[in-house]
Protein backbone atom coordinates (compact mmCIF):
# COMPACT_ATOMS: atom_id res chain seq x y z
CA UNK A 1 -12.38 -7.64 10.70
CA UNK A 2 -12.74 -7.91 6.92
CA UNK A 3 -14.22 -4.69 6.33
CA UNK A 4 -11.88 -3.00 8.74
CA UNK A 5 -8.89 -4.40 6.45
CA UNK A 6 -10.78 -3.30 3.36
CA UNK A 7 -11.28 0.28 4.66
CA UNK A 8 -7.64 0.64 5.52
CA UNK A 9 -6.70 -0.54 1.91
CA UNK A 10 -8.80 2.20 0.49
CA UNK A 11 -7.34 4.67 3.12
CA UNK A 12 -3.54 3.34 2.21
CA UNK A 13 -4.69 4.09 -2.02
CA UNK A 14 -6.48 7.05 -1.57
CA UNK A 15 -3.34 8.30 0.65
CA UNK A 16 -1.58 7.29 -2.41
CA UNK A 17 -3.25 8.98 -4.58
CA UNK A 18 -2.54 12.44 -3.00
CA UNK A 19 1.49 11.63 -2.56
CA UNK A 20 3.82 14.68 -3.45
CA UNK A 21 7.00 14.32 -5.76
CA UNK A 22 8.72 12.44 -3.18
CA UNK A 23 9.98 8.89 -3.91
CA UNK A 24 10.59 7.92 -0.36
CA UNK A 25 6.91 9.09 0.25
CA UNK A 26 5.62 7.21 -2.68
CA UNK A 27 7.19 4.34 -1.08
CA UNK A 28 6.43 4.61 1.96
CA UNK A 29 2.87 5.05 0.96
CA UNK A 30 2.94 2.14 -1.56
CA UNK A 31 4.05 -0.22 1.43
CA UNK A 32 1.19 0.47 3.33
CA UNK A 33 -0.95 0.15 0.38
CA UNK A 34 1.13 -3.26 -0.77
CA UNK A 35 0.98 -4.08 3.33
CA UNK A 36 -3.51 -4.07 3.33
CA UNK A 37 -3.87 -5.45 -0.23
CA UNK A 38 -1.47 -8.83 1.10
CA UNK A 39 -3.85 -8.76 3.99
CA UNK A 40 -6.73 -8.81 2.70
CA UNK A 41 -6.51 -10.36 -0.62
CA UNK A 42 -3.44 -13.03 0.17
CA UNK A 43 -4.68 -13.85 3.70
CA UNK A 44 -2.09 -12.43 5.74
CA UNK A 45 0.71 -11.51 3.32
CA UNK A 46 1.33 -7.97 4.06
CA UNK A 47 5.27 -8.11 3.97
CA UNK A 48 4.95 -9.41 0.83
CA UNK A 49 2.61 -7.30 -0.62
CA UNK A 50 4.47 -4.40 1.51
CA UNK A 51 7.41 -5.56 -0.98
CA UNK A 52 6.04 -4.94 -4.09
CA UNK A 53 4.16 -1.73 -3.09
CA UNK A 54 6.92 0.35 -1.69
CA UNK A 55 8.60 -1.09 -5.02
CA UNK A 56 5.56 -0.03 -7.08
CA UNK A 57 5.28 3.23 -5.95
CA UNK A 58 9.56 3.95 -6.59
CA UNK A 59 8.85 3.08 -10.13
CA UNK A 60 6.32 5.11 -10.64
CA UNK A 61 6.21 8.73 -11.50
């Protein structure tokens, strides 16, 4: 289960990583990113981490 979470994470930031100009695909993307890095790294957290991703990536340029 671990490294099925971990793979997703690394799916969600490369997905990231290839995001357009779009803010409301940055956050959208940054969610899910924010969404597997709660999971795996705060034990279950993901709509906290979703949060601060989404918020991440509509800050970012």
């Amino acid at each position: 289960m671990h490294k099925l979470l971990t793979l997703t994470a690394a799916a969600a930031f490369l997905g990231l990583a290839a995001c357009g100009d779009s803010t409301l695909e940055r956050a959208v993307v940054g969610g899910a990113v924010g969404c597997a890095a709660g999971e795996v790294l705060a034990n279950g957290r993901c709509v906290e981490g979703a949060v601060v991703g989404a918020g991440v990536g509509v800050i970012t340029d």
